[in-house]
ModelCIF file with pLDDT and N, C-alpha, C, O atoms, coordinates in Angstrom:
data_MODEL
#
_entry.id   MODEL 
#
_entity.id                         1 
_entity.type                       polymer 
_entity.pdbx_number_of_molecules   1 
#
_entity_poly.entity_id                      1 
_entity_poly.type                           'polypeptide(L)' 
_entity_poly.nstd_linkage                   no 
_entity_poly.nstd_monomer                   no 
_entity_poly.pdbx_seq_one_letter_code       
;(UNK)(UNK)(UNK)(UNK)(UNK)(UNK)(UNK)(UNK)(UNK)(UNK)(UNK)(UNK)(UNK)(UNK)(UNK)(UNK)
(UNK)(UNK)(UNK)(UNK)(UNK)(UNK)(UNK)(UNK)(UNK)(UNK)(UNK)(UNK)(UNK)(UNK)(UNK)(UNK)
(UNK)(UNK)(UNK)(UNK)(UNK)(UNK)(UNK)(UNK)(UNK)(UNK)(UNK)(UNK)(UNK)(UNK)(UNK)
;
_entity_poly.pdbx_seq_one_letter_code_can   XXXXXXXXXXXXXXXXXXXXXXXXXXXXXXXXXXXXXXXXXXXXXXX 
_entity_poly.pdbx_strand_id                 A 
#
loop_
_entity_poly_seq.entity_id 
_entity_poly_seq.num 
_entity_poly_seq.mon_id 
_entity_poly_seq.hetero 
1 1  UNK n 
1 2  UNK n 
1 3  UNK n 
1 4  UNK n 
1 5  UNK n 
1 6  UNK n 
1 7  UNK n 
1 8  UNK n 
1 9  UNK n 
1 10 UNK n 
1 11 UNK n 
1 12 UNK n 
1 13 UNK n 
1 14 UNK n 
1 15 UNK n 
1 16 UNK n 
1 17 UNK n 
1 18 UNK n 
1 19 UNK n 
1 20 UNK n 
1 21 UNK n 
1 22 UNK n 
1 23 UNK n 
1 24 UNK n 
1 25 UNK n 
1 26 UNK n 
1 27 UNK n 
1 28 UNK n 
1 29 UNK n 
1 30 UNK n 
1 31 UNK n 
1 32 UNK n 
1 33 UNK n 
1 34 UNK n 
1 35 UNK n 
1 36 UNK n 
1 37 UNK n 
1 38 UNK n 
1 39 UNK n 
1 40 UNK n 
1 41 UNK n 
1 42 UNK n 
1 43 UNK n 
1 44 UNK n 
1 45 UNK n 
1 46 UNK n 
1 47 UNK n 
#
_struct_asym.id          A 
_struct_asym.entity_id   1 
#
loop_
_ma_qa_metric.id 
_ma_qa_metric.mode 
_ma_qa_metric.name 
_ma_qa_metric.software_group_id 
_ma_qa_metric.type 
1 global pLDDT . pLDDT 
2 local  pLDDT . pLDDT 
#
_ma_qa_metric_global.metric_id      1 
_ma_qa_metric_global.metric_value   95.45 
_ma_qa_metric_global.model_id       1 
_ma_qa_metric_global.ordinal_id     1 
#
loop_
_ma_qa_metric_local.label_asym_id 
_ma_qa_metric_local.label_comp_id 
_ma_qa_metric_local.label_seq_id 
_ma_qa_metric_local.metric_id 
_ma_qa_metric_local.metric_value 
_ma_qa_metric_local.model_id 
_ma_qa_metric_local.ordinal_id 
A UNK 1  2 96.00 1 1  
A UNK 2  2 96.00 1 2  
A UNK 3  2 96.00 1 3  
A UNK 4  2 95.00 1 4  
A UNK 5  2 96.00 1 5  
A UNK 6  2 97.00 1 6  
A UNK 7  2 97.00 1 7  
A UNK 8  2 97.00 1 8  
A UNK 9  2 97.00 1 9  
A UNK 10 2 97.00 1 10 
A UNK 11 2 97.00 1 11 
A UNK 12 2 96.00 1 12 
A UNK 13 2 97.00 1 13 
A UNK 14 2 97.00 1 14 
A UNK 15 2 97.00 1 15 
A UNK 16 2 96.00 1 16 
A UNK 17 2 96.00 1 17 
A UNK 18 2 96.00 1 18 
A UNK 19 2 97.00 1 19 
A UNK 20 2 97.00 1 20 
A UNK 21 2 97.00 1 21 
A UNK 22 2 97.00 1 22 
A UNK 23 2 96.00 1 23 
A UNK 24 2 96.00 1 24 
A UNK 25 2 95.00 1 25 
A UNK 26 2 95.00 1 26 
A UNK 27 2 95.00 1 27 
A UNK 28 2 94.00 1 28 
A UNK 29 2 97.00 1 29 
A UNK 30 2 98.00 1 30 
A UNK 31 2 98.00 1 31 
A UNK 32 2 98.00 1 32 
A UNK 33 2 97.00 1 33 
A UNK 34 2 97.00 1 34 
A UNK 35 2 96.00 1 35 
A UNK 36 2 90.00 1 36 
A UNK 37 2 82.00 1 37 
A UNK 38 2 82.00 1 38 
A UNK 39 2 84.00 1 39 
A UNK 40 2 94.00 1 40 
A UNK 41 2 96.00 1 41 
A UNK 42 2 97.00 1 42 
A UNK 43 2 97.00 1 43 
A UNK 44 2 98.00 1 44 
A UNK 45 2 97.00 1 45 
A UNK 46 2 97.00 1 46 
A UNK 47 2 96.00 1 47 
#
loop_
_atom_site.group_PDB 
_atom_site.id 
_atom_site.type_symbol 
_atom_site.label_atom_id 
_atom_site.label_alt_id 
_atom_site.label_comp_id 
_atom_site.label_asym_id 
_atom_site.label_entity_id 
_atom_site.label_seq_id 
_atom_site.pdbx_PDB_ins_code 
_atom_site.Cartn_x 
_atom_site.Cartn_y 
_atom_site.Cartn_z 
_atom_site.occupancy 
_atom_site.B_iso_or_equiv 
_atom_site.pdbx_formal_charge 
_atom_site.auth_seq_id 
_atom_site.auth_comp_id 
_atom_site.auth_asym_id 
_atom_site.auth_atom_id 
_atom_site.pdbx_PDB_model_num 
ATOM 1   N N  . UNK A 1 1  ? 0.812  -1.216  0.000  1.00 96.00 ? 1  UNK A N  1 
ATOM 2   C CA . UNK A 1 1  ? 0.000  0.000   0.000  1.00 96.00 ? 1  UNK A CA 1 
ATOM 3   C C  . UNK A 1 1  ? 0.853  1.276   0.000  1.00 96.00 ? 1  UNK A C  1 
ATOM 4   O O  . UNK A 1 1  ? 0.290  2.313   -0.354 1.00 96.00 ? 1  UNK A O  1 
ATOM 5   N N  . UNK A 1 2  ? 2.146  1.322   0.356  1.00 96.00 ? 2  UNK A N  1 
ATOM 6   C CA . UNK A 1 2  ? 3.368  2.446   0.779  1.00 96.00 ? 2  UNK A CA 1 
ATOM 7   C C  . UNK A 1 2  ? 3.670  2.605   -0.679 1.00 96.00 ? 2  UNK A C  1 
ATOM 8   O O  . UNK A 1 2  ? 3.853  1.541   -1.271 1.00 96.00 ? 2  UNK A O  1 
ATOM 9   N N  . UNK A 1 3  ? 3.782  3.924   -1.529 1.00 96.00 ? 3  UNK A N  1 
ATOM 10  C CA . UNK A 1 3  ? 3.894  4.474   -2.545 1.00 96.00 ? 3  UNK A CA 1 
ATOM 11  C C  . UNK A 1 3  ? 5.670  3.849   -2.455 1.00 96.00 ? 3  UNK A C  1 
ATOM 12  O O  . UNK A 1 3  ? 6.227  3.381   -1.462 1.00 96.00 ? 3  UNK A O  1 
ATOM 13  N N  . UNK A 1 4  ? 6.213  4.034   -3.764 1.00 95.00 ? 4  UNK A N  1 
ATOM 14  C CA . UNK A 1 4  ? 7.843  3.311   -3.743 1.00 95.00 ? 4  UNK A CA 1 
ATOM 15  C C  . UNK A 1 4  ? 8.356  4.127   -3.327 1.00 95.00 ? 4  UNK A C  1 
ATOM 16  O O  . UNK A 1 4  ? 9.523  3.824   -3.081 1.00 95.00 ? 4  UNK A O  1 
ATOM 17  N N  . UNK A 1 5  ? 8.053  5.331   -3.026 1.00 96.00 ? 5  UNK A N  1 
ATOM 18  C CA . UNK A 1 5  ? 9.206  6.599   -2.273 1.00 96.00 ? 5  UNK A CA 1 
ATOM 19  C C  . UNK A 1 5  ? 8.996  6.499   -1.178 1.00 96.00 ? 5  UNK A C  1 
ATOM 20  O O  . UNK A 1 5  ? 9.954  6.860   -0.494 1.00 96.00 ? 5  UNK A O  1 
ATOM 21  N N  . UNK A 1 6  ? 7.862  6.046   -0.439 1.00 97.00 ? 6  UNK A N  1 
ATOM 22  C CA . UNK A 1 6  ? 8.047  6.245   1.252  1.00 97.00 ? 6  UNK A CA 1 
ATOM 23  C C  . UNK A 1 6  ? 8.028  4.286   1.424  1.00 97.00 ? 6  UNK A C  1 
ATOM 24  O O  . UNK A 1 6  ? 7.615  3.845   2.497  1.00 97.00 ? 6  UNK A O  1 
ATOM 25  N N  . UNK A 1 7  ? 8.337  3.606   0.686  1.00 97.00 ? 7  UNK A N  1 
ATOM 26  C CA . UNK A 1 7  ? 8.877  2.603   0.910  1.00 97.00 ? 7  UNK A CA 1 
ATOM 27  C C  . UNK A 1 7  ? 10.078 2.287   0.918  1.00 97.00 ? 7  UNK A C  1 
ATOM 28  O O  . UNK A 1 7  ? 10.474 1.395   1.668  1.00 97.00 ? 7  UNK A O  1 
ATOM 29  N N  . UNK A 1 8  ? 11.126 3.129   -0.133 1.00 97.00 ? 8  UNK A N  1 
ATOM 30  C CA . UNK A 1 8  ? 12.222 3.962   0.135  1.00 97.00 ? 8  UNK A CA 1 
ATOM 31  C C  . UNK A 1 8  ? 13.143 4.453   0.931  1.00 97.00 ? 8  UNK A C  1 
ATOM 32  O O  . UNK A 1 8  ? 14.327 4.179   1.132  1.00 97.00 ? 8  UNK A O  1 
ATOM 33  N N  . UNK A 1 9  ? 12.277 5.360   1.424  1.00 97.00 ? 9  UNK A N  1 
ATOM 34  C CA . UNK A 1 9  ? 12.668 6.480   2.620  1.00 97.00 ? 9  UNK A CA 1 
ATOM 35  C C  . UNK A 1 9  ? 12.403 5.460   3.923  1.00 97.00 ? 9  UNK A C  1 
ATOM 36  O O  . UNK A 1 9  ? 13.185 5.488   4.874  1.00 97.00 ? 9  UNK A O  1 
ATOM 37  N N  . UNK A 1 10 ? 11.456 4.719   3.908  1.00 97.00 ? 10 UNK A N  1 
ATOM 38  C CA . UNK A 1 10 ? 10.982 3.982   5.014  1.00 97.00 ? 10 UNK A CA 1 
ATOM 39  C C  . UNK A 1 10 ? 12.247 2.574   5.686  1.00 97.00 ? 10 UNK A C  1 
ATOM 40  O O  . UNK A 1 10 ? 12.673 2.239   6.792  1.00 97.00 ? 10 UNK A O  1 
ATOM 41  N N  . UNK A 1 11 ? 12.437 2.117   4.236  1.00 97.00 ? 11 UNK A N  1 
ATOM 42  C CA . UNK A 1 11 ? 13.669 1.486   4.752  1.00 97.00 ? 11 UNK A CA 1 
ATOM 43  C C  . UNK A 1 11 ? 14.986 1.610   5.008  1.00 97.00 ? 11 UNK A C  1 
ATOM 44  O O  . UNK A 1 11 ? 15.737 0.761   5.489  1.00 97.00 ? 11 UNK A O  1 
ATOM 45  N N  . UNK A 1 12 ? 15.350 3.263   4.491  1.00 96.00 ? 12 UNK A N  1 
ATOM 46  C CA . UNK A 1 12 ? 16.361 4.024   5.093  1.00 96.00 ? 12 UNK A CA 1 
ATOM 47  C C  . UNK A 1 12 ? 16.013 3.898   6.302  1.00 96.00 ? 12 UNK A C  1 
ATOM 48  O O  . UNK A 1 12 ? 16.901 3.346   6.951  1.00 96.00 ? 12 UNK A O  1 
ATOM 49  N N  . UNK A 1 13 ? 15.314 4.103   6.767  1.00 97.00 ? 13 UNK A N  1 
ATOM 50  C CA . UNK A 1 13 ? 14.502 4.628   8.639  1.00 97.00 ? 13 UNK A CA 1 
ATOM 51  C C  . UNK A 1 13 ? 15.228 2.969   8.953  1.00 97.00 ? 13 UNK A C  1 
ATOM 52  O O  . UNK A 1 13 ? 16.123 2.559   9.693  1.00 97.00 ? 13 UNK A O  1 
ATOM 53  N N  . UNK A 1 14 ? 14.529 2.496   8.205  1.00 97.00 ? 14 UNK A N  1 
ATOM 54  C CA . UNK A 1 14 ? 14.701 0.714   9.616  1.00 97.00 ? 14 UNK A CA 1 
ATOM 55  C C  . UNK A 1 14 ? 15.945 0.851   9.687  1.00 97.00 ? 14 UNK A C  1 
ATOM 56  O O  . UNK A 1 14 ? 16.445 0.932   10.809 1.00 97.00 ? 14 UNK A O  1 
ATOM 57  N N  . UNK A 1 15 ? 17.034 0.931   8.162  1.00 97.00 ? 15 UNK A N  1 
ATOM 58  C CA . UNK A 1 15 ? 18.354 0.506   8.539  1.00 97.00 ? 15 UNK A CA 1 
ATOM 59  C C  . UNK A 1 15 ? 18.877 1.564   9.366  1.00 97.00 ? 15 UNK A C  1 
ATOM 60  O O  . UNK A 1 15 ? 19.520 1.135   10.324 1.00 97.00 ? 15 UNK A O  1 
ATOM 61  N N  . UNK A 1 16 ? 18.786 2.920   9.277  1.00 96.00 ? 16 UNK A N  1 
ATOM 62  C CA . UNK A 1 16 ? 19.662 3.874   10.416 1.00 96.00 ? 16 UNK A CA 1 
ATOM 63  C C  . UNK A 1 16 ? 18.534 4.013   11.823 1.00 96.00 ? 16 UNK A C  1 
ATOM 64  O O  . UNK A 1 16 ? 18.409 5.063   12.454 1.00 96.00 ? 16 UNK A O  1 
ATOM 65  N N  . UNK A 1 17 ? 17.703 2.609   12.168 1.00 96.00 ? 17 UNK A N  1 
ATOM 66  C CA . UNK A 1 17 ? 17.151 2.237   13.614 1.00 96.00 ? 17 UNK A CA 1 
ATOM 67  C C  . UNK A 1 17 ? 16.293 3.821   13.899 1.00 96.00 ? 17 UNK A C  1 
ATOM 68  O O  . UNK A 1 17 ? 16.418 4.375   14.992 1.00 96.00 ? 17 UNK A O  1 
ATOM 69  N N  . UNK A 1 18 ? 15.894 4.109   13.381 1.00 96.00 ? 18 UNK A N  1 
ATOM 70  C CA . UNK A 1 18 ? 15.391 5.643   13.659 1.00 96.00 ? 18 UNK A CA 1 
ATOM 71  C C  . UNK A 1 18 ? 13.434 5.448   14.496 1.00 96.00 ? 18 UNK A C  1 
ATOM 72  O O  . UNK A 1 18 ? 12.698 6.260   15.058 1.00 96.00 ? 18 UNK A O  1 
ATOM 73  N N  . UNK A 1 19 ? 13.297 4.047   14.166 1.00 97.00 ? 19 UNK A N  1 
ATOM 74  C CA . UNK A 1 19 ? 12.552 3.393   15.363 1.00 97.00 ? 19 UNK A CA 1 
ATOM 75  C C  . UNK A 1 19 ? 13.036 2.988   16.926 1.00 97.00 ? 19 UNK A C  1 
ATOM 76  O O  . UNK A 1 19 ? 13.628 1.989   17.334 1.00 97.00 ? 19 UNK A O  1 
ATOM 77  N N  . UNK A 1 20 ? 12.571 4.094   17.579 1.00 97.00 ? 20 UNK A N  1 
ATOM 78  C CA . UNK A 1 20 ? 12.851 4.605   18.979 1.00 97.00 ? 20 UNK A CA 1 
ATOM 79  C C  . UNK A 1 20 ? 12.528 3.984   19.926 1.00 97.00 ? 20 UNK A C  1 
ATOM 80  O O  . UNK A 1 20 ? 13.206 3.948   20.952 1.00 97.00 ? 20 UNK A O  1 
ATOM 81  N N  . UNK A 1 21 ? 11.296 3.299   19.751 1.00 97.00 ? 21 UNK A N  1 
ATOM 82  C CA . UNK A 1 21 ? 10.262 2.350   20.534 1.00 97.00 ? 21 UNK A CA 1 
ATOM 83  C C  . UNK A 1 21 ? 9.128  1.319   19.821 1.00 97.00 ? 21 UNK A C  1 
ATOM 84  O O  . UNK A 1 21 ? 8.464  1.320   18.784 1.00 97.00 ? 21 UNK A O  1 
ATOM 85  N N  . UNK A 1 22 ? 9.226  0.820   20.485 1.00 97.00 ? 22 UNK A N  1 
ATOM 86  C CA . UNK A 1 22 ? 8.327  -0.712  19.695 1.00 97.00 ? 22 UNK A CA 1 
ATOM 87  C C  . UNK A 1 22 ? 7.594  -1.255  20.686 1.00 97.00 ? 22 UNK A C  1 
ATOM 88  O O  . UNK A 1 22 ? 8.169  -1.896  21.566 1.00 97.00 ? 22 UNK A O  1 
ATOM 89  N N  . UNK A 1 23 ? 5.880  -1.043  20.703 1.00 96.00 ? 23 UNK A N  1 
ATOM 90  C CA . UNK A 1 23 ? 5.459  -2.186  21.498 1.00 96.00 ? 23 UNK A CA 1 
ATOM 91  C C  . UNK A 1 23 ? 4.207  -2.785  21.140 1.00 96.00 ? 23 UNK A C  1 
ATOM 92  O O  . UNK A 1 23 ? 3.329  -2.261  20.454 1.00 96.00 ? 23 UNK A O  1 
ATOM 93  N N  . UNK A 1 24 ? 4.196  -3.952  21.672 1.00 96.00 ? 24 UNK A N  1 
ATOM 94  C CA . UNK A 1 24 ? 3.373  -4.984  20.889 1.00 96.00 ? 24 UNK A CA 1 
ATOM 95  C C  . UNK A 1 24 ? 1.950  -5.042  21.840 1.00 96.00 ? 24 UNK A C  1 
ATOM 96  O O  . UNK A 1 24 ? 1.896  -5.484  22.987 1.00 96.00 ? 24 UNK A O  1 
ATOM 97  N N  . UNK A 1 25 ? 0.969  -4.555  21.160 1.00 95.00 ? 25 UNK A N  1 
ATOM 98  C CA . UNK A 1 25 ? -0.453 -4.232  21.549 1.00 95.00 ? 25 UNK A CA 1 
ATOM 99  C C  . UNK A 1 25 ? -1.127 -5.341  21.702 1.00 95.00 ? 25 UNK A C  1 
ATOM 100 O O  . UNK A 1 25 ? -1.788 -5.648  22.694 1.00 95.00 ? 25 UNK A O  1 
ATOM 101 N N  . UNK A 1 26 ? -0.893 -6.309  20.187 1.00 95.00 ? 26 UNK A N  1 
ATOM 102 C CA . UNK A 1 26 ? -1.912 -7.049  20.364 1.00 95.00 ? 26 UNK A CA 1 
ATOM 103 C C  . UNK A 1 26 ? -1.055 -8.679  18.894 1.00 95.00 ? 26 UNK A C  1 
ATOM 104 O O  . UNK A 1 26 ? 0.047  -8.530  18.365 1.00 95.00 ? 26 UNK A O  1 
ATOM 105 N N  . UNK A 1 27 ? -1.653 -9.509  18.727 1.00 95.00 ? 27 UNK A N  1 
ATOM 106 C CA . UNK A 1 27 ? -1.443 -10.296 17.646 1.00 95.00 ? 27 UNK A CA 1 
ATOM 107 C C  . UNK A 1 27 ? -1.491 -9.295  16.432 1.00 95.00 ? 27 UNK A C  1 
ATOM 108 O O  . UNK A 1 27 ? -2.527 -8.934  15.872 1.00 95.00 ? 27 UNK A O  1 
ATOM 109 N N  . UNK A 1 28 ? -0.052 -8.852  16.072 1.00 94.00 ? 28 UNK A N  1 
ATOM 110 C CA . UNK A 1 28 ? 0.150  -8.172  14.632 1.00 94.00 ? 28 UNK A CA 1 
ATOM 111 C C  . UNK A 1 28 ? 0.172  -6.550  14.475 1.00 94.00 ? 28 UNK A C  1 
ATOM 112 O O  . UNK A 1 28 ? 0.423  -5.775  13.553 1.00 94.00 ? 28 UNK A O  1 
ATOM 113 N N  . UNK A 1 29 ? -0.235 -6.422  15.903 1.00 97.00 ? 29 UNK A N  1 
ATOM 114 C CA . UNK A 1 29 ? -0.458 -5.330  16.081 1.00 97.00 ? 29 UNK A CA 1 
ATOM 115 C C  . UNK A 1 29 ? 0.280  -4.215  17.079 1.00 97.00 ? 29 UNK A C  1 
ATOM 116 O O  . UNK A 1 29 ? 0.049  -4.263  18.287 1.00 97.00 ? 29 UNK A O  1 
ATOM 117 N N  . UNK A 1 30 ? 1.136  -3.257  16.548 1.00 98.00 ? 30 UNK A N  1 
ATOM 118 C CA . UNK A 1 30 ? 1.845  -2.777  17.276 1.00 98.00 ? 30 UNK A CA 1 
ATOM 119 C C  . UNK A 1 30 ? 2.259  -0.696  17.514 1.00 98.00 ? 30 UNK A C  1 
ATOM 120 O O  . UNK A 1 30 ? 1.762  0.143   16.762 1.00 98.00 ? 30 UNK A O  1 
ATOM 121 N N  . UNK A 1 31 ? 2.674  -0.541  18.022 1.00 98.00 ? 31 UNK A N  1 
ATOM 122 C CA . UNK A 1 31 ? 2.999  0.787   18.627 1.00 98.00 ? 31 UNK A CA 1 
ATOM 123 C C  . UNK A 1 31 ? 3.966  1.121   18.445 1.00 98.00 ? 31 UNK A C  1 
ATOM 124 O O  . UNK A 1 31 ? 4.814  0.390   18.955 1.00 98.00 ? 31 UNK A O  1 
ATOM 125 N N  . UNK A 1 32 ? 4.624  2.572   17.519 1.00 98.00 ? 32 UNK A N  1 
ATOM 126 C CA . UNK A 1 32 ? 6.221  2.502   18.262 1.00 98.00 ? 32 UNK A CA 1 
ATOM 127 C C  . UNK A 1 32 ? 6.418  4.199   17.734 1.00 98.00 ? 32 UNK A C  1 
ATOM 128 O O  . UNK A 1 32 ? 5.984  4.794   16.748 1.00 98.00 ? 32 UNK A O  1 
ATOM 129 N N  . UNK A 1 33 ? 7.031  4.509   18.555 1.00 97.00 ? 33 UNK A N  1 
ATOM 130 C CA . UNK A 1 33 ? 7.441  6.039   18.346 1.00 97.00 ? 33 UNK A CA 1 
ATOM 131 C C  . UNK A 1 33 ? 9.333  6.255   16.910 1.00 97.00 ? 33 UNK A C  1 
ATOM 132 O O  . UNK A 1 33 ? 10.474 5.852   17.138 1.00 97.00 ? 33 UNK A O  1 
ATOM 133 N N  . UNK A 1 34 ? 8.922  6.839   15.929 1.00 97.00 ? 34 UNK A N  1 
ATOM 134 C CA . UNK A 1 34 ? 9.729  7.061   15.074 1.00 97.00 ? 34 UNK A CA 1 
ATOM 135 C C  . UNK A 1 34 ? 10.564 8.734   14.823 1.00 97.00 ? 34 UNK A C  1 
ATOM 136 O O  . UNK A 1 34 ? 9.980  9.814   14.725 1.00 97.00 ? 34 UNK A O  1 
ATOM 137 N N  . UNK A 1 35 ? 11.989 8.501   14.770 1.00 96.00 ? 35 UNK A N  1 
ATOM 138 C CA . UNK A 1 35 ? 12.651 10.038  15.016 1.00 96.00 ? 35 UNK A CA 1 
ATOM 139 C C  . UNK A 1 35 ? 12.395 10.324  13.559 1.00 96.00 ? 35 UNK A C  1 
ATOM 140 O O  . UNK A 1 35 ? 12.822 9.538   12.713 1.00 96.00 ? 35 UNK A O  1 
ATOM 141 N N  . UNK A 1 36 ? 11.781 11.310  13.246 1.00 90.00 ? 36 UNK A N  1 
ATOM 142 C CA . UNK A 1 36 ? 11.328 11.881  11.794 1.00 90.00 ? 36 UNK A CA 1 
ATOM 143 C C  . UNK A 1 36 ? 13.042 13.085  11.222 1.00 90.00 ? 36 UNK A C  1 
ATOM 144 O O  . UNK A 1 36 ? 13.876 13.790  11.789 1.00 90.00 ? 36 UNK A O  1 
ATOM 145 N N  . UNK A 1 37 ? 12.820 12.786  10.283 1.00 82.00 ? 37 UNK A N  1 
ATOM 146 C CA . UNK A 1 37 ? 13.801 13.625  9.492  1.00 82.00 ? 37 UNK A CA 1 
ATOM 147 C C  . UNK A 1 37 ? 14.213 14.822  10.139 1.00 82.00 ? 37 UNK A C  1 
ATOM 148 O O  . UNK A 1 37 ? 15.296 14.893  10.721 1.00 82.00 ? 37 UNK A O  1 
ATOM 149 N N  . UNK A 1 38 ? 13.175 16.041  10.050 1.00 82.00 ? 38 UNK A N  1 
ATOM 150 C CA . UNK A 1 38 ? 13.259 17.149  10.741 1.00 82.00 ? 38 UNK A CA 1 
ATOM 151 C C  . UNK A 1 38 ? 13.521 17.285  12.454 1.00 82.00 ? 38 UNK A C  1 
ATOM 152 O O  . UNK A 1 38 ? 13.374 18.315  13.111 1.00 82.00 ? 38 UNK A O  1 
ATOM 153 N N  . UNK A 1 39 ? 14.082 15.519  13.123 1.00 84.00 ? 39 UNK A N  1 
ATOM 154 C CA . UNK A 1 39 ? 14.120 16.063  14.531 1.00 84.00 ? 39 UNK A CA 1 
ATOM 155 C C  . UNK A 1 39 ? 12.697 15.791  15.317 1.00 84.00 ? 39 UNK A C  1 
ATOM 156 O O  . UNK A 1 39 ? 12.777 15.428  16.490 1.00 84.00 ? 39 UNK A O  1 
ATOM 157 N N  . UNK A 1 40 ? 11.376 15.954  14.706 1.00 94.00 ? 40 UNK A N  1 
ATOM 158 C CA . UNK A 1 40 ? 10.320 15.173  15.692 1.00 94.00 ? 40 UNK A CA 1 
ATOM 159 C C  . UNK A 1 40 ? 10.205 13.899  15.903 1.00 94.00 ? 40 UNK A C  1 
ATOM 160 O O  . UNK A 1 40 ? 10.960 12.969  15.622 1.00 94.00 ? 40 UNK A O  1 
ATOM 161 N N  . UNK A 1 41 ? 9.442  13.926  16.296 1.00 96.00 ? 41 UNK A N  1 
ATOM 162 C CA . UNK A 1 41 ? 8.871  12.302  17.026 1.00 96.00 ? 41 UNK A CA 1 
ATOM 163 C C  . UNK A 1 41 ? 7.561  11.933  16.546 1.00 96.00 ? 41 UNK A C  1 
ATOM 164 O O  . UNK A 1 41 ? 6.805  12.886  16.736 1.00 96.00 ? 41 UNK A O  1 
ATOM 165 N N  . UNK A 1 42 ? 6.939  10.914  15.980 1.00 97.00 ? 42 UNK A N  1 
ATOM 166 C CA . UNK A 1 42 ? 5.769  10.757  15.469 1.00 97.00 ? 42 UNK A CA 1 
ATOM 167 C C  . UNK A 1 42 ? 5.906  9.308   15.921 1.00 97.00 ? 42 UNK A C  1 
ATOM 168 O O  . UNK A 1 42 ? 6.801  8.469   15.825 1.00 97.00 ? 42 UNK A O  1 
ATOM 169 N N  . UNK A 1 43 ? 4.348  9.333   16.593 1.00 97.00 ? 43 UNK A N  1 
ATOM 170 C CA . UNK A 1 43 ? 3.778  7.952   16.666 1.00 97.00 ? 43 UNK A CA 1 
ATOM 171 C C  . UNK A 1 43 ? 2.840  7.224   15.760 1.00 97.00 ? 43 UNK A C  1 
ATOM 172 O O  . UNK A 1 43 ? 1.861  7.584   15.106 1.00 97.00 ? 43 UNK A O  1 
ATOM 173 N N  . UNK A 1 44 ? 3.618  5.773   15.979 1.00 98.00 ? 44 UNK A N  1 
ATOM 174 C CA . UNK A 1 44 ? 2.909  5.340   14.861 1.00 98.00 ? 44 UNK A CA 1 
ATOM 175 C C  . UNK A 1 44 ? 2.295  4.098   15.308 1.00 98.00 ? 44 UNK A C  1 
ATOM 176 O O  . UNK A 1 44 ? 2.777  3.379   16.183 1.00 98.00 ? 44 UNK A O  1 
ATOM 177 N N  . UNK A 1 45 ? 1.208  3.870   14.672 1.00 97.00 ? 45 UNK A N  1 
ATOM 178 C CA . UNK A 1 45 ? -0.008 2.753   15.066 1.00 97.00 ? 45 UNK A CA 1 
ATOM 179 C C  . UNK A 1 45 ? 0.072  1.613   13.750 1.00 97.00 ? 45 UNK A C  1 
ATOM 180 O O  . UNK A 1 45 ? 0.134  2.130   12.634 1.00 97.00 ? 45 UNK A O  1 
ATOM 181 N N  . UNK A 1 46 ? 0.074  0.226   13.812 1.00 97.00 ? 46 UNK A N  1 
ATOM 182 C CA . UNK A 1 46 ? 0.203  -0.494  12.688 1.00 97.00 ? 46 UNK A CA 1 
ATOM 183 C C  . UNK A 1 46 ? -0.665 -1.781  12.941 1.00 97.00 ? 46 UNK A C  1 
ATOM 184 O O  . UNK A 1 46 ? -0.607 -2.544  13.905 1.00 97.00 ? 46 UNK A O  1 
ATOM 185 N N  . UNK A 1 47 ? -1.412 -1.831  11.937 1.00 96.00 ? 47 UNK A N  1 
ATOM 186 C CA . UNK A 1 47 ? -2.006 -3.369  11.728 1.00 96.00 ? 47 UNK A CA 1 
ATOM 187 C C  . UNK A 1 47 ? -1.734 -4.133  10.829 1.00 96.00 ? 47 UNK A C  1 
ATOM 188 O O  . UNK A 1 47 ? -2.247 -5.251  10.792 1.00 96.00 ? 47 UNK A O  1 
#
């Protein structure tokens, strides 16, 4: 569903770990706070 540029950019993120926090809500389902380009913090929700 991730357009090829923020699938891209997205796996730059995994490899330089820029996922801060990870937690597991439920079966598949998880939580985790990400350091964004500009220096914020954005949470993110995933099913």
């Amino acid at each position: 569903l991730a357009s090829r540029n923020s699938a891209a950019r997205g796996y730059g993120y995994f490899q330089r770990k820029k996922v801060l926090s990870i937690e597991k809500v439920d079966e598949g389902v998880f939580k985790s706070r990400v350091s964004g380009s500009d220096g914020k913090r954005y949470d993110v929700y995933i099913d």
